[in-house]
Protein backbone atom coordinates (compact mmCIF):
# COMPACT_ATOMS: atom_id res chain seq x y z
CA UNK A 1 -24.59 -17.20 12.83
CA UNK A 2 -25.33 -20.91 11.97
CA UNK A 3 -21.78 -21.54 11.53
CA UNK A 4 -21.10 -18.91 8.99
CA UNK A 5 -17.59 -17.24 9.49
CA UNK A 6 -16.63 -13.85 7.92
CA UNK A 7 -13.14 -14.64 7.05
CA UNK A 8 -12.38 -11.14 5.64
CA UNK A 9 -14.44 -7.53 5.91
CA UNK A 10 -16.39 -5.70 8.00
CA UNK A 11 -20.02 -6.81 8.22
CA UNK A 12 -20.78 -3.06 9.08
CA UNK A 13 -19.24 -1.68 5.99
CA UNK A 14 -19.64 -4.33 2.77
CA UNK A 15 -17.78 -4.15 -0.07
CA UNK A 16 -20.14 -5.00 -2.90
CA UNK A 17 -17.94 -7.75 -3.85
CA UNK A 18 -18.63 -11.44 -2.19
CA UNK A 19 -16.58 -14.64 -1.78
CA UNK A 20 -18.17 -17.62 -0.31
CA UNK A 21 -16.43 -21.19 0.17
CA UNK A 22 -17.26 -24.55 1.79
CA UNK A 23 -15.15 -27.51 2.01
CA UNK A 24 -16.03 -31.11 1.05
CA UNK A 25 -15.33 -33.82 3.34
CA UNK A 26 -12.29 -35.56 1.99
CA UNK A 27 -15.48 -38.98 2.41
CA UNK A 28 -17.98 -37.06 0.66
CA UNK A 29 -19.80 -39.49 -1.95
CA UNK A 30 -19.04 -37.62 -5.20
CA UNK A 31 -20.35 -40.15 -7.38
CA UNK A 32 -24.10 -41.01 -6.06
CA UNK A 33 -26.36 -38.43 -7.93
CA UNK A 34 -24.14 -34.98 -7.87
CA UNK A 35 -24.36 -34.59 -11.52
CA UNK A 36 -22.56 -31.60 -12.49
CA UNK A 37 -21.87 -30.13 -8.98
CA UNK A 38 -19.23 -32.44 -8.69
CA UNK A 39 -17.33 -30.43 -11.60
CA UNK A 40 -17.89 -27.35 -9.66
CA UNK A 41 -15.56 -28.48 -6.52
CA UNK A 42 -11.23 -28.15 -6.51
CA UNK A 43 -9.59 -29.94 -4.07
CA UNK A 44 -12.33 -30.01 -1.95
CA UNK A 45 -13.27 -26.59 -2.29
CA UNK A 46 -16.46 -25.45 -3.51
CA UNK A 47 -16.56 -21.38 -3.93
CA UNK A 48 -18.73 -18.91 -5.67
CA UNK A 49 -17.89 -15.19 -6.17
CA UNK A 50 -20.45 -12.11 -6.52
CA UNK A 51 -20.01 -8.53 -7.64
CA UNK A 52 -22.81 -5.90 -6.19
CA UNK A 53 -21.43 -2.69 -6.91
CA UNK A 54 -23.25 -0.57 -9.11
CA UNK A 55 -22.46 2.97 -9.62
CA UNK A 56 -25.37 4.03 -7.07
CA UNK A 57 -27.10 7.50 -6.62
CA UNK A 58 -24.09 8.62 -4.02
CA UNK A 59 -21.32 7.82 -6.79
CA UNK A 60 -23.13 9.85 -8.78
CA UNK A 61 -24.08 13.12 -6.37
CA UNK A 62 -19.90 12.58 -4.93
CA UNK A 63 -18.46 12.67 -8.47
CA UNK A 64 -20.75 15.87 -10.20
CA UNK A 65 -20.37 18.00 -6.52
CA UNK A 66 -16.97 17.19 -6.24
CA UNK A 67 -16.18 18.67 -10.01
CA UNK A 68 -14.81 22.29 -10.66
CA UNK A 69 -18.42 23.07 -12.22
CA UNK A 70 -20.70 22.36 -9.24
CA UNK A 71 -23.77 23.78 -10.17
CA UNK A 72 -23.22 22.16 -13.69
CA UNK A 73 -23.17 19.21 -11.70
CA UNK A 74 -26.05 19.81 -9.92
CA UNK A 75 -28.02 20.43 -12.82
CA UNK A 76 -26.90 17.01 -14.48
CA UNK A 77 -27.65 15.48 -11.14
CA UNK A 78 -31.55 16.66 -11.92
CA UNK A 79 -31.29 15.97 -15.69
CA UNK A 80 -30.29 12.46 -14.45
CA UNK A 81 -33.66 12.35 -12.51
CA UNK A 82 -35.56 13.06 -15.10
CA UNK A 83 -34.35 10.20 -17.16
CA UNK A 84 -34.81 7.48 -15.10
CA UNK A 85 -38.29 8.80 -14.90
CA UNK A 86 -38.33 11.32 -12.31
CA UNK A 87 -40.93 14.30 -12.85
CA UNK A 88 -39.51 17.34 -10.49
CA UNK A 89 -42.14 19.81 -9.19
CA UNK A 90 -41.74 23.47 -10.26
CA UNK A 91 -39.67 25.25 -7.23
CA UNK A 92 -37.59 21.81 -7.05
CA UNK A 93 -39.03 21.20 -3.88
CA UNK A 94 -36.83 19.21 -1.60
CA UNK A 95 -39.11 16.95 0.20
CA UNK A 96 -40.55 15.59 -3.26
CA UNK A 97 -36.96 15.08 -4.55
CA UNK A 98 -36.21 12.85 -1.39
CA UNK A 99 -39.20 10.66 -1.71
CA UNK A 100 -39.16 10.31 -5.50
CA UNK A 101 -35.37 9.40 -5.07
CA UNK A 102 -36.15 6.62 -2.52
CA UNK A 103 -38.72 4.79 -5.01
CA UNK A 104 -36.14 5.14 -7.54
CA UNK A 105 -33.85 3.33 -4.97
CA UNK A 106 -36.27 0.78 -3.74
CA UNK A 107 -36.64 -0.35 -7.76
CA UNK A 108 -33.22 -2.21 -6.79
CA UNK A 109 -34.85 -5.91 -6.16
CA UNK A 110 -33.30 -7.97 -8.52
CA UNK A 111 -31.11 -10.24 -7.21
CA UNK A 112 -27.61 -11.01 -9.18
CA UNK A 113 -26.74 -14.29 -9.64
CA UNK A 114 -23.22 -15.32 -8.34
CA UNK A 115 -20.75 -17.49 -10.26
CA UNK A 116 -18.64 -20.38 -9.36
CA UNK A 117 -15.01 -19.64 -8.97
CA UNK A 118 -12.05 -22.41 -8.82
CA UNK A 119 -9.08 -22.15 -6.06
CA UNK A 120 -6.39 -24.38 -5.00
CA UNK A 121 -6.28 -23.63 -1.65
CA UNK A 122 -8.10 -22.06 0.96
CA UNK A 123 -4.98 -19.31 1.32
CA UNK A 124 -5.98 -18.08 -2.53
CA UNK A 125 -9.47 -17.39 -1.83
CA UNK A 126 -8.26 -15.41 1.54
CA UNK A 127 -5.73 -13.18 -0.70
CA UNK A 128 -9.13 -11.81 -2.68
CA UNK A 129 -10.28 -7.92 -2.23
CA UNK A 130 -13.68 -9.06 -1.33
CA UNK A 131 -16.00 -9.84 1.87
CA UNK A 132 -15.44 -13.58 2.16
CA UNK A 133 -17.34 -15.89 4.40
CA UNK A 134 -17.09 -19.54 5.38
CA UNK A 135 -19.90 -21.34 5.65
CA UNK A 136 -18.23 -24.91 6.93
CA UNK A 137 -17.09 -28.64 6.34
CA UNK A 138 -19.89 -30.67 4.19
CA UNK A 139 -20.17 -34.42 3.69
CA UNK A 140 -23.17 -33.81 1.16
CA UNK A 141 -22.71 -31.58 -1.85
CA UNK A 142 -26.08 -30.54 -2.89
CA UNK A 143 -26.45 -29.45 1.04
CA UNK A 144 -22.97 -27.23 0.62
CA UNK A 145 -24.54 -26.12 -2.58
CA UNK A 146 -27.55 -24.79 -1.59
CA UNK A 147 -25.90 -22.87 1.19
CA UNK A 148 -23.23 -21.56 -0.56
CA UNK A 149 -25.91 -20.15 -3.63
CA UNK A 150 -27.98 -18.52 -0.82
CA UNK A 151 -25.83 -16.75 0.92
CA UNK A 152 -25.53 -14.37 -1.82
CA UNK A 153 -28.89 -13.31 -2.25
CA UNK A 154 -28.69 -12.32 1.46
CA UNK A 155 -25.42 -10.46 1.22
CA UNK A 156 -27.21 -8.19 -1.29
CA UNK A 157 -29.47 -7.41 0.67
CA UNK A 158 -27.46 -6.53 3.77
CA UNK A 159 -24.81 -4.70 0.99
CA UNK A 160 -28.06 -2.81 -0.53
CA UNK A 161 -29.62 -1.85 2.43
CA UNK A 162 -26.28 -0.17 3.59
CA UNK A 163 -25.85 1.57 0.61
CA UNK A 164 -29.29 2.67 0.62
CA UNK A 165 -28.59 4.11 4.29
CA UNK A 166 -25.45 6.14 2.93
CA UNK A 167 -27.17 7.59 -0.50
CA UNK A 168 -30.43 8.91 1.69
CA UNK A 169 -27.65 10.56 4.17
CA UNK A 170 -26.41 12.21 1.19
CA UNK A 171 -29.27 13.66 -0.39
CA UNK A 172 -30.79 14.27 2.70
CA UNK A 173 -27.66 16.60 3.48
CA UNK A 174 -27.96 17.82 -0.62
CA UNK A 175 -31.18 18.80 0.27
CA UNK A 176 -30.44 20.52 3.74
CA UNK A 177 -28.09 22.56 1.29
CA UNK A 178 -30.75 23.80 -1.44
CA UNK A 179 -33.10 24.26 1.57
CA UNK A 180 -30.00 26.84 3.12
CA UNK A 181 -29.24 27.96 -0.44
CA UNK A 182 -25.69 26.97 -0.31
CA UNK A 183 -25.23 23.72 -1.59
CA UNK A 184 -21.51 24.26 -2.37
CA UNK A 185 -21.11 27.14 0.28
CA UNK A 186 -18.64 26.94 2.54
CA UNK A 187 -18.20 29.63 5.09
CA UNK A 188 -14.31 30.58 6.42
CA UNK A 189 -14.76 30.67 10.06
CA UNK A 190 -11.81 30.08 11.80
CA UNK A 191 -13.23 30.17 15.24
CA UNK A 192 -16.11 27.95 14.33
CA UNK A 193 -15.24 23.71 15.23
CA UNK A 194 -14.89 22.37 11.93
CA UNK A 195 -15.23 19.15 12.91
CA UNK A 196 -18.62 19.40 14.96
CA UNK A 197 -20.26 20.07 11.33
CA UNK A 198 -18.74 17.43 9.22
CA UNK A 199 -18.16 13.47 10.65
CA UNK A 200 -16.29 12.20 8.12
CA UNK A 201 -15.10 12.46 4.91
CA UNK A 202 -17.39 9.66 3.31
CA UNK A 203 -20.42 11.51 3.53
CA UNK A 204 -18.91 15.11 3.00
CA UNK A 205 -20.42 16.79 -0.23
CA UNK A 206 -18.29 19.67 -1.48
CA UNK A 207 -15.15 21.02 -2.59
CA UNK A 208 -12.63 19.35 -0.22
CA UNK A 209 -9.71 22.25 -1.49
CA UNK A 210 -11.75 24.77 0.28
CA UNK A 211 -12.63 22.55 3.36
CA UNK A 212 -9.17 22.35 4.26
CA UNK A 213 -7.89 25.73 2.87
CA UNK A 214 -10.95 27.93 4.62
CA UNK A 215 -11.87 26.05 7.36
CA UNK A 216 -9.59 23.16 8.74
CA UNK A 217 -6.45 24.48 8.54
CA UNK A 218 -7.03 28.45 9.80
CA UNK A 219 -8.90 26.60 12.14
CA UNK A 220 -6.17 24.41 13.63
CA UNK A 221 -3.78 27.14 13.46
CA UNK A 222 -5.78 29.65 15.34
CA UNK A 223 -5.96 26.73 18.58
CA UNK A 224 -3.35 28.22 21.17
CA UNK A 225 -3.12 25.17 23.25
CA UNK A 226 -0.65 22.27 22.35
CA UNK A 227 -3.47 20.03 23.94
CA UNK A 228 -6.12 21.10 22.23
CA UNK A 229 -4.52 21.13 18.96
CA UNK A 230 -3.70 17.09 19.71
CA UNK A 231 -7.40 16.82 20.58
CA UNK A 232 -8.91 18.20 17.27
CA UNK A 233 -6.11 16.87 15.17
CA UNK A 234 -7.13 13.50 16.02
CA UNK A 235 -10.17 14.50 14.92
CA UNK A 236 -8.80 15.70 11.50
CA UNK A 237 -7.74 12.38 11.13
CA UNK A 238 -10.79 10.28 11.89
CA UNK A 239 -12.69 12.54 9.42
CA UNK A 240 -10.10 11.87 6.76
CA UNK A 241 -10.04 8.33 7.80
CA UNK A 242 -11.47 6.91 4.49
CA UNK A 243 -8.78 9.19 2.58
CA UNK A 244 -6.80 6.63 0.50
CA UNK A 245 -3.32 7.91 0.93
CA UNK A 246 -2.79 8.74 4.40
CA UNK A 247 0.83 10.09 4.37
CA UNK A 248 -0.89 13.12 2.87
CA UNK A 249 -3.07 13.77 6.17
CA UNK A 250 0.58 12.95 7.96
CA UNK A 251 2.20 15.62 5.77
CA UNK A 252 -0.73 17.87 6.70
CA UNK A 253 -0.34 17.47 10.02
CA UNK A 254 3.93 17.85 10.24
CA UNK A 255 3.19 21.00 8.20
CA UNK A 256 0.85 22.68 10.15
CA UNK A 257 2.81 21.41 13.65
CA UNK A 258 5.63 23.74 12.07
CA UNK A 259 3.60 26.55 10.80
CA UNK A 260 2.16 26.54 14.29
CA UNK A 261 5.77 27.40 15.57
CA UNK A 262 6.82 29.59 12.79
CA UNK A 263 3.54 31.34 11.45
CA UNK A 264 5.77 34.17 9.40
CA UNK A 265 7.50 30.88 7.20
CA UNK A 266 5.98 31.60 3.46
CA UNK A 267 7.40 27.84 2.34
CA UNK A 268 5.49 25.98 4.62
CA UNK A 269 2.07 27.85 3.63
CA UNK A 270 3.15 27.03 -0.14
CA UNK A 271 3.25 23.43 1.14
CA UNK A 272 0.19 23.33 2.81
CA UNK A 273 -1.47 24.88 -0.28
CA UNK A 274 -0.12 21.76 -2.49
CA UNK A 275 -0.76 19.24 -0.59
CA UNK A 276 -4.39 20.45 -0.26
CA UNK A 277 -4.57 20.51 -3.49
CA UNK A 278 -3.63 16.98 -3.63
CA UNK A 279 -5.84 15.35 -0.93
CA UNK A 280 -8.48 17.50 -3.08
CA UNK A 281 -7.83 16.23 -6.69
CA UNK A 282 -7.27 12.75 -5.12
CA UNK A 283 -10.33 12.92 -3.27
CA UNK A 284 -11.92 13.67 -7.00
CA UNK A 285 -10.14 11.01 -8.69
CA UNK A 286 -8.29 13.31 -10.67
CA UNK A 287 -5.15 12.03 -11.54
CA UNK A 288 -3.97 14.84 -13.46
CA UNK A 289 -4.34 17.17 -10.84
CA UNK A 290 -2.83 14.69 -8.17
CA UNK A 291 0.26 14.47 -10.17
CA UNK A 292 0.76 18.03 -11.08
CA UNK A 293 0.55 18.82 -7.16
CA UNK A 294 3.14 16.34 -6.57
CA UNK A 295 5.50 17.08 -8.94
CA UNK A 296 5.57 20.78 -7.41
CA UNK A 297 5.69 19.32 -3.90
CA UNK A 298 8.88 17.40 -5.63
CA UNK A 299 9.94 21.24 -6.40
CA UNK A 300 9.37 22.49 -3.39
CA UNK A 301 11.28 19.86 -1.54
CA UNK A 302 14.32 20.42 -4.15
CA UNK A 303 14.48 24.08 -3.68
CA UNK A 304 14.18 23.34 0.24
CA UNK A 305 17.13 21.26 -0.31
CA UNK A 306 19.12 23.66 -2.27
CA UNK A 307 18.26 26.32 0.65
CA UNK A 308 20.12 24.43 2.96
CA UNK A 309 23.01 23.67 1.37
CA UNK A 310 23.71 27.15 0.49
């Protein structure tokens, strides 16, 4: 669009964090008027960088339902409410909740400033963990400067309004859980499609340990058919697609392939246990947790060891 290039990112997922750079005409007239916007360019580079991610309402529901104490969490989530000015009916009713949490989201309308950045070559600002865009060649710097200082203020936007999307999915699903009364209820079911009642791990709500020990993985076991277990483990790993450490899901997977053949094998259940536990406390950003369920993965793998060499 007008000759803007995303360099880096998905324009369907935004990061929150922006990188925009133009480059000056080697003949650009740097000395006819620029004032200080000449100081802002670096070998003809002239870049600004923006950070837009605020811990949002979703950060917020994700972290307290994903805690041991969930309906402790909950209960902050509502105390939370209340202090950014929220009154809640009597009978928290859900359909007040929802539209008194989308004015609260709608307040966002500020727009935050972005800040010049200095690089010495185009290859630095590519390395960045951001969305970057370039938005072209300019012989005139106040022109490259106005371009490159509004294409912020319409990132945000985009970035907001996708956030905005993703936190009313969440407390839209939230609420389909008080409205059910089981907001942290998940029911072992074995015979029920796991996957046909939760997409994807990004807008799951809930304790992921009991997803996978009461409902994925009895459920993946209990398939018969070598070609439908392929079918709905590729579906295991598009909903843990925005896991961050993927060899877990492989693990999983390997695990489960060999439990499949040897259902009677106590070790590999012990396995499967752990690294559940894992995906769980990582999925939590709990480190402590993570680490203690490796180091008796680490265990189990020793005493596996020691098994066959005896």
């Amino acid at each position: 669009m007008l000759g803007i290039e995303q360099k880096k990112g998905d324009p369907n997922k935004l990061l929150g964090r922006l990188v925009v750079y133009a480059k000056i005409a080697p003949n650009a007239d740097t000395n006819n008027g620029m004032g200080p916007l000449k100081d802002m360019i670096k070998n003809n580079l002239l870049a600004v960088s923006g950070e837009f991610k605020d811990t949002s309402f979703k950060d917020f529901i994700h972290r307290e339902m994903s805690s041991n104490s969930n309906s402790e969490g909950f209960a902050e989530f509502i105390e939370h409410l209340k202090e950014e000015g929220v009154d809640l009916p009597e009978g928290m009713d859900p359909e007040s909740i929802r539209d008194r949490v989308q004015e609260i989201t709608n307040m966002e309308i500020i727009p935050v400033p972005a800040k010049v950045i200095f690089y010495d070559s185009e290859e630095e600002i590519l390395k960045e963990d951001a969305d970057i865009f370039y938005i072209g060649e300019f012989s005139q710097i106040s022109q490259a400067h106005l371009c490159i200082t509004s294409l912020p203020i319409f990132y945000q936007a985009m970035y907001r309004e996708q956030v905005y999307t993703l936190e009313i999915k969440y407390i839209d699903d939230l609420l389909k859980q008080i409205e059910t009364n089981g907001a942290n209820t998940i029911i072992s079911q074995s015979d029920t499609n796991v996957f046909d009642e939760f997409q994807s791990l990004g807008t799951f709500m809930g304790d992921l340990f009991e997803l996978l020990s009461l409902r994925v993985i009895p459920f993946l076991l209990a398939i018969e058919l070598d070609e439908d277990y392929e079918k709905n483990v590729a579906k295991f790993y598009s909903f843990m697609s925005s896991y961050p450490e993927i060899e877990d899901v492989v693990q999983m997977d390997h695990a489960l392939r060999s439990l499949r053949e040897n259902h009677k094998n106590a070790k590999i259940r012990e396995r499967l246990e752990l690294i559940s536990q894992k995906m769980s406390a990582v999925y939590q950003e709990d480190s402590k947790k993570a680490l203690a369920a490796v180091n008796k993965l680490k265990q189990l793998d020793e005493a596996e060891e020691e098994d066959l060499e005896n």
